[in-house]
Protein backbone atom coordinates (compact mmCIF):
# COMPACT_ATOMS: atom_id res chain seq x y z
CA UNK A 1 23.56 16.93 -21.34
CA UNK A 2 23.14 19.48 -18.62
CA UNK A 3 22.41 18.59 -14.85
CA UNK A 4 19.04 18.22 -14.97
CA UNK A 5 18.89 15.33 -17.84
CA UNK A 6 21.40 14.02 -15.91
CA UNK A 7 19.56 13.76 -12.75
CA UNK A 8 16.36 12.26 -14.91
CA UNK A 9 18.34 9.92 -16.52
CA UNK A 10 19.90 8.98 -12.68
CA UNK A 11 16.81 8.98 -11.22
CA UNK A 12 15.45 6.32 -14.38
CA UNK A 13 18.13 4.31 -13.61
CA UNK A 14 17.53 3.82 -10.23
CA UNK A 15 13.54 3.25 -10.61
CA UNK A 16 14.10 0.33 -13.84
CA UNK A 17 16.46 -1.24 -10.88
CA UNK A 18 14.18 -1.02 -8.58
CA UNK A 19 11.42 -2.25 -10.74
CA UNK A 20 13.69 -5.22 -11.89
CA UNK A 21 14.64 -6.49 -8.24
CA UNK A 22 11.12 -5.69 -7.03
CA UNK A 23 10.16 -8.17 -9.67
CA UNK A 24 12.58 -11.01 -9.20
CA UNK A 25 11.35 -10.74 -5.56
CA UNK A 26 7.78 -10.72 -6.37
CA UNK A 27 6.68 -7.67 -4.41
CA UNK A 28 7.72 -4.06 -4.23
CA UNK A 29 11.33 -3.36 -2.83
CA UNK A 30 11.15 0.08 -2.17
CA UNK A 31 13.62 2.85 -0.33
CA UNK A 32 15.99 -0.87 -0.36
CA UNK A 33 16.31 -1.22 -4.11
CA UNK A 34 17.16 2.33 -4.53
CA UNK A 35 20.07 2.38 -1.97
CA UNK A 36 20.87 -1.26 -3.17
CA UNK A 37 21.54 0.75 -7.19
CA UNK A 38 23.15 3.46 -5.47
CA UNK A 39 25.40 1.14 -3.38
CA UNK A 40 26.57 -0.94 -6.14
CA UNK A 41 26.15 1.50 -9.44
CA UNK A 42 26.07 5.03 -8.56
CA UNK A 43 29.82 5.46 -8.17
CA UNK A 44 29.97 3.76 -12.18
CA UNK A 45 27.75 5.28 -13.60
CA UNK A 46 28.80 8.77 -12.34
CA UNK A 47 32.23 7.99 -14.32
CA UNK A 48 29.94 7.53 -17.13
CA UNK A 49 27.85 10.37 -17.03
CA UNK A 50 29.94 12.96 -16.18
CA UNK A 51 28.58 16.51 -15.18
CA UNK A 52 29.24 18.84 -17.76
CA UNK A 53 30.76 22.24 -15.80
CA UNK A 54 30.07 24.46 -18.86
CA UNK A 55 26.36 24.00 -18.43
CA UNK A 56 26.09 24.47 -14.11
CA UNK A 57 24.25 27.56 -12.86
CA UNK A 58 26.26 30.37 -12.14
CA UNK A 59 26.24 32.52 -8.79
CA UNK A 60 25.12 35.49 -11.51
CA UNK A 61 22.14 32.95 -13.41
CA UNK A 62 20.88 32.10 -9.68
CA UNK A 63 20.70 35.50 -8.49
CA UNK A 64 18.85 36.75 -11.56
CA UNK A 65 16.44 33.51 -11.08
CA UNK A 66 15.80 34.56 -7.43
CA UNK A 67 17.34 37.65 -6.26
CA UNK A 68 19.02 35.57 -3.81
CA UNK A 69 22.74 35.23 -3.65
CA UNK A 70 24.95 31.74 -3.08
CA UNK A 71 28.02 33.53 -2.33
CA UNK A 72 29.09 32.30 1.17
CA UNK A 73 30.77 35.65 2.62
């Protein structure tokens, strides 16, 4: 999985908890249900989902996708 299904499958996370909580509270929870998953699950489910190194950008892939370097001199 490389970063960016990660993030999607982060980011579905924290909108079925939101849904979920906005539901058991019988209106929409907002901003508070997603710092409310991030709070109690983000640190978890990070272990879970590690990042996979082999598949991050490289200075080299960004400055071909760009022409703009990351390289802090």
């Amino acid at each position: 999985m490389d970063l960016r299904e990660r993030n999607l499958l982060q980011i579905e996370e924290i909108e079925k908890h939101k849904w979920i909580e906005s539901e058991k509270a019988g209106h929409d929870l907002g901003e508070a249900a997603r710092i409310d998953w991030i709070v109690k699950y983000a640190a978890k489910w990070s272990e879970e989902h590690p990042v996979e190194t082999d598949k991050l950008p490289t200075d080299e892939s960004l400055k071909a996708d760009n022409g703009v370097s990351t390289t802090i001199p």
